[in-house]
Protein backbone atom coordinates (compact mmCIF):
# COMPACT_ATOMS: atom_id res chain seq x y z
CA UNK A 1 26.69 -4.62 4.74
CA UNK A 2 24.66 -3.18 7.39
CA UNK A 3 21.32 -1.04 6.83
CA UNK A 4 22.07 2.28 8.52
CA UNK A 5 17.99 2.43 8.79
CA UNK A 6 17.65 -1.03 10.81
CA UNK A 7 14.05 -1.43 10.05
CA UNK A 8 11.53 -2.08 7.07
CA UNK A 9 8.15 -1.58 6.92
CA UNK A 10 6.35 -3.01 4.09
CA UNK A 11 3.11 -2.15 2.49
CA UNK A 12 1.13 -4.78 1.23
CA UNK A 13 -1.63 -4.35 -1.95
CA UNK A 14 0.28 -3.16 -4.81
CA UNK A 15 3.27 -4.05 -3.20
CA UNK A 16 3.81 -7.29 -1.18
CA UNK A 17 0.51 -8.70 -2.95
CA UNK A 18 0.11 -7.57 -7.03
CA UNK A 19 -3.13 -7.24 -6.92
CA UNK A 20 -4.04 -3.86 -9.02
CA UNK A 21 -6.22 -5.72 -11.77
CA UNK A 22 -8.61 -6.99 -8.84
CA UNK A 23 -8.14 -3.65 -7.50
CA UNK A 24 -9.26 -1.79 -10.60
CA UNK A 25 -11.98 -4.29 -11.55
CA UNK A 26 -13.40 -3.47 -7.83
CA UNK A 27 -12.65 0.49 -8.55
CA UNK A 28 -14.66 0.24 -11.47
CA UNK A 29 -17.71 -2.01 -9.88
CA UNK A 30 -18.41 0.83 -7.34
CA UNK A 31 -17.92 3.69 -10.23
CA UNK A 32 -20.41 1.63 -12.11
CA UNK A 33 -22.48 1.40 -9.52
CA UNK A 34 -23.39 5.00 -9.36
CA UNK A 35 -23.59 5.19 -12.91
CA UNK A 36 -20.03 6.66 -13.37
CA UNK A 37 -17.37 5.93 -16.14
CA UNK A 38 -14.70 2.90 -15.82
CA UNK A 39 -11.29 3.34 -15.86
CA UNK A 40 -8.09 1.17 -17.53
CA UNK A 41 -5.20 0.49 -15.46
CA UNK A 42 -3.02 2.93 -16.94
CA UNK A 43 -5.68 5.54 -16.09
CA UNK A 44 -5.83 4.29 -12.31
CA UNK A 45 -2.41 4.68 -11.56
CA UNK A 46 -2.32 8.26 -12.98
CA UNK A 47 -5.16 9.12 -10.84
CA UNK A 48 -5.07 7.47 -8.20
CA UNK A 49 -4.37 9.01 -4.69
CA UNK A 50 -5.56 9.17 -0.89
CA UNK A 51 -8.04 10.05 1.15
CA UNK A 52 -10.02 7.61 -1.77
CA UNK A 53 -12.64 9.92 -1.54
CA UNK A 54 -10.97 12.81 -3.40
CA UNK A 55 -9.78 10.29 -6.11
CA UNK A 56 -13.45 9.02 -6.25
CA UNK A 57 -14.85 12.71 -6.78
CA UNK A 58 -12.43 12.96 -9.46
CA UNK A 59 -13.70 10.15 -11.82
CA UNK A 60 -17.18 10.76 -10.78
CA UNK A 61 -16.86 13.98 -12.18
CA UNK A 62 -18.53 15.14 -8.76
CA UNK A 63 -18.51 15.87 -4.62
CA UNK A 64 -18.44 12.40 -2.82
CA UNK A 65 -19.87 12.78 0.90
CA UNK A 66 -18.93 10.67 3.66
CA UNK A 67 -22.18 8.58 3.35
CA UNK A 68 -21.48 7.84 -0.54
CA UNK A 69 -18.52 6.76 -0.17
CA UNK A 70 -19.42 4.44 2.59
CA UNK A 71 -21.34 3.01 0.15
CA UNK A 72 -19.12 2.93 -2.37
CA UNK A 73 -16.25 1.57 0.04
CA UNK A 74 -18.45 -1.36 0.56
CA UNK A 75 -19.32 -2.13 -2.61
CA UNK A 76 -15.53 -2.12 -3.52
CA UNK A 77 -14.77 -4.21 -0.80
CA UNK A 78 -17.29 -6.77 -1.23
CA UNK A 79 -16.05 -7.18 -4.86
CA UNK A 80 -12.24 -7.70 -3.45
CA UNK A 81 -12.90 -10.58 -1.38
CA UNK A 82 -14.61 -12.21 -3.73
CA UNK A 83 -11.62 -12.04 -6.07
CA UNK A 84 -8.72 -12.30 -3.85
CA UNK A 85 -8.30 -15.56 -4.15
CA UNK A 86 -6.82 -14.80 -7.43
CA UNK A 87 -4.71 -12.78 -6.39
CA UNK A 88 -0.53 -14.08 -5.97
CA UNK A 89 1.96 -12.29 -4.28
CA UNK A 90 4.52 -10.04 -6.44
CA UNK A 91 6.87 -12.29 -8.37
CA UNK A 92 10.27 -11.71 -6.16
CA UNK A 93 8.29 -10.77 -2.70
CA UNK A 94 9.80 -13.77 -0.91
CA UNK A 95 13.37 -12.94 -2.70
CA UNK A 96 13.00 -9.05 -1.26
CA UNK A 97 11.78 -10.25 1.94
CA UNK A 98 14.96 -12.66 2.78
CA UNK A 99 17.69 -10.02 1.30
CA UNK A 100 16.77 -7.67 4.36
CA UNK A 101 19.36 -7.98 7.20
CA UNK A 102 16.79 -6.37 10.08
CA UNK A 103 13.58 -6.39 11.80
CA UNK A 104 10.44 -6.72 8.68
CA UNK A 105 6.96 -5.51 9.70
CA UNK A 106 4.21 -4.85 7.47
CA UNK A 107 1.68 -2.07 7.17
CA UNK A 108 -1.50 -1.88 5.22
CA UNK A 109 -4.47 0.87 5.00
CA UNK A 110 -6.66 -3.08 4.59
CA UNK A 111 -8.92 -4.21 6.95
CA UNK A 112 -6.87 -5.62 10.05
CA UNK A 113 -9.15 -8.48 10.52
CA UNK A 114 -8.77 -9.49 6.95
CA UNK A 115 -5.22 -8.72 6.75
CA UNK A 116 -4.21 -10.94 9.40
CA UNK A 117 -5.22 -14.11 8.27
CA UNK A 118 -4.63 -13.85 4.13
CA UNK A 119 -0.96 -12.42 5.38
CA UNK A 120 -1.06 -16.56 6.89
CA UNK A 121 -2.25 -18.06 4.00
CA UNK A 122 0.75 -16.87 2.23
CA UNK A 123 2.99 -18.28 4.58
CA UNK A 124 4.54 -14.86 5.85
CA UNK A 125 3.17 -14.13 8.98
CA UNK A 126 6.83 -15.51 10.39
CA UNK A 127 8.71 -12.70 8.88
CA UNK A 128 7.07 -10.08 10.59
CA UNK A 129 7.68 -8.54 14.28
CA UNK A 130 4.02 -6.65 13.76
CA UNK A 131 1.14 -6.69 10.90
CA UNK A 132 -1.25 -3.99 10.99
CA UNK A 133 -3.83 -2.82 9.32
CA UNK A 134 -7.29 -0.93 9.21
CA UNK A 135 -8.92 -1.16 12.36
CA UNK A 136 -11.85 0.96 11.21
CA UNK A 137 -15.20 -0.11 9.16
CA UNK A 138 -14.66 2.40 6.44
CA UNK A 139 -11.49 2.32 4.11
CA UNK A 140 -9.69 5.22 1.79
CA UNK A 141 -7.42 7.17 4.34
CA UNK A 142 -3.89 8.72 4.34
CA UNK A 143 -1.45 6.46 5.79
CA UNK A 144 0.87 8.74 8.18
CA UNK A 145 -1.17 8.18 10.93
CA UNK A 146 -1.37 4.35 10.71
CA UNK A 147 2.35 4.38 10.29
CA UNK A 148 2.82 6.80 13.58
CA UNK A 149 0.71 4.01 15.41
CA UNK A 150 2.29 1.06 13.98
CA UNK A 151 6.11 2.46 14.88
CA UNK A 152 4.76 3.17 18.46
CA UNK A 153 3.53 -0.04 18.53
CA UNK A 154 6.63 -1.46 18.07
CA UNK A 155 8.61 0.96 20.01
CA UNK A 156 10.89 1.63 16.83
CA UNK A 157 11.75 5.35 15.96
CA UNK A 158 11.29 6.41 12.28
CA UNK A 159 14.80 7.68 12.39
CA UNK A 160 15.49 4.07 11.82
CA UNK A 161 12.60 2.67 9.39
CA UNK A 162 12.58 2.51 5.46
CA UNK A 163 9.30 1.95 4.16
CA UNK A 164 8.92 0.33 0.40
CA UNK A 165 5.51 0.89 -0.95
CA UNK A 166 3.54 1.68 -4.38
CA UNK A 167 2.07 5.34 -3.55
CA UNK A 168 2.66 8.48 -3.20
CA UNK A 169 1.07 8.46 0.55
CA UNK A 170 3.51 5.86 1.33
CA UNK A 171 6.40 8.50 1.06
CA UNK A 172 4.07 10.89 2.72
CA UNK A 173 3.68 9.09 5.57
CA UNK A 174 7.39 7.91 5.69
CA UNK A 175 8.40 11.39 5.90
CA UNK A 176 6.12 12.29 8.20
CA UNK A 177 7.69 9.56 10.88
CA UNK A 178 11.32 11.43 10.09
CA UNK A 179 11.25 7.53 7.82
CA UNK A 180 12.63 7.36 4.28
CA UNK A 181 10.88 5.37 1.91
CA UNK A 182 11.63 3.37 -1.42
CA UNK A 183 8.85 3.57 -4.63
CA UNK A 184 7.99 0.44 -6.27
CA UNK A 185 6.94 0.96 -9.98
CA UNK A 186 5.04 -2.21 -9.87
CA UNK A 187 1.94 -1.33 -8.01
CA UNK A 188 -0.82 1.29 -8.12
CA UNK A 189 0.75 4.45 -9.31
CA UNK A 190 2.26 5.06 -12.24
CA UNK A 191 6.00 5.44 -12.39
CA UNK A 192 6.44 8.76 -13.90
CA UNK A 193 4.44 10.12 -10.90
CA UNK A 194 6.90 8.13 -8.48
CA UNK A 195 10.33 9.25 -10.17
CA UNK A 196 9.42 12.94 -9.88
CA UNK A 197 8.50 13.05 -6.24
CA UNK A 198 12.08 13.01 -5.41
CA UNK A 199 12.22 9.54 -3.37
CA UNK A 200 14.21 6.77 -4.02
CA UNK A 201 12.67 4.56 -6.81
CA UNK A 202 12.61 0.79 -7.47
CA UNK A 203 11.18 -1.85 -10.96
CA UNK A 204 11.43 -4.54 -8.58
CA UNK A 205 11.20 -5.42 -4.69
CA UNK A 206 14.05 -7.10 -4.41
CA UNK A 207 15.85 -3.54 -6.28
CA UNK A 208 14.03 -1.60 -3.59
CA UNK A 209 15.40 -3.69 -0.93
CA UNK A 210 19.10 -3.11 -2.45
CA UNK A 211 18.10 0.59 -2.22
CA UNK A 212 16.91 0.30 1.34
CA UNK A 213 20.27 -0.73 2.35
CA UNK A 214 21.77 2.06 1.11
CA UNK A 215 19.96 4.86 2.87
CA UNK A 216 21.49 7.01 5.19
């Protein structure tokens, strides 16, 4: 059967790539840094959100300024690539991938110039008409935007997209584009938060793709 929605854009950490434990670790070295509390990964994906900053301000008990969390970006950042080489893509990624019919392209809110090249490593760069991600030096921003660009980019109309990702700003920025999107369970937010914002909602990647298919 047919998608009626002939393209999928994919997000990548939490979703392509499981890497929330690195993720939180990395949370909780730049918390720590600044003398603020750690947090589990249950607590992460109940708090979580975007712009970063807000969810920052949260733990921190405290206004984070643009400089701060600069800093605190970089710290975080610094302790990712160390550990990403840890890091293994979600179990049935490659499964998900294949089961799509149409175009694939892959959005991240990651550094482009970092994205690029670990997107290689895993051997996926072939599945893709377009990867993008962060062009900027400074991380922790809503995604709509990106996703505007990236859709332009490929001269597809969000009329036509699904998105699968792990947040709530992926669904933002999915129906921002006139896109629909499909929750993943498995990533950085946690699943009660997903099922009540109304969207679509999958335990797996290859489920979300089954989902996908179904849209209207």
């Amino acid at each position: 059967m047919s998608p009626a929605r002939t393209h999928l854009v994919w997000d990548w950490n939490g979703t392509l790539l499981n890497d929330l434990s690195l993720v939180v670790a990395c949370t909780n070295a730049a918390f720590t840094s600044v003398g603020g509390p750690t947090v589990t990964e249950d607590e992460h994906r109940v708090r979580f959100r975007r712009p970063v900053a807000e969810y920052y301000a949260d733990v921190l008990g405290r206004a984070v300024d643009a400089e701060q969390f600069g800093q605190l970006d970089r710290i975080f950042h610094d302790a990712y690539r160390i550990g990403l080489t840890t890091c293994e893509l979600a179990a049935d990624a490659r499964t998900a991938m294949r089961a799509w019919p149409g175009d694939q392209s892959l959005l991240s809110m990651w550094f482009h110039d970092e994205l690029v090249p670990t997107v290689h490593r895993f051997g996926l760069t072939g599945h893709f008409r377009r990867v993008d991600g962060l062009r900027g030096t400074v991380g922790g921003d809503r995604k709509a935007e990106s996703l505007q660009k990236h859709l332009a980019e490929l001269g597809v109309d969000g009329g036509s997209v699904v998105l699968i990702g792990d947040s709530i700003d992926d669904a933002d920025a999915a129906t921002a584009v006139g896109a629909r999107a499909v929750l993943y369970t498995g990533g950085f937010t946690d699943p009660a938060r997903l099922r009540a914002s109304g969207h679509p909602v999958a335990d797996t990647l290859t489920e979300a793709v089954t989902l996908a298919r179904t849209l209207p």
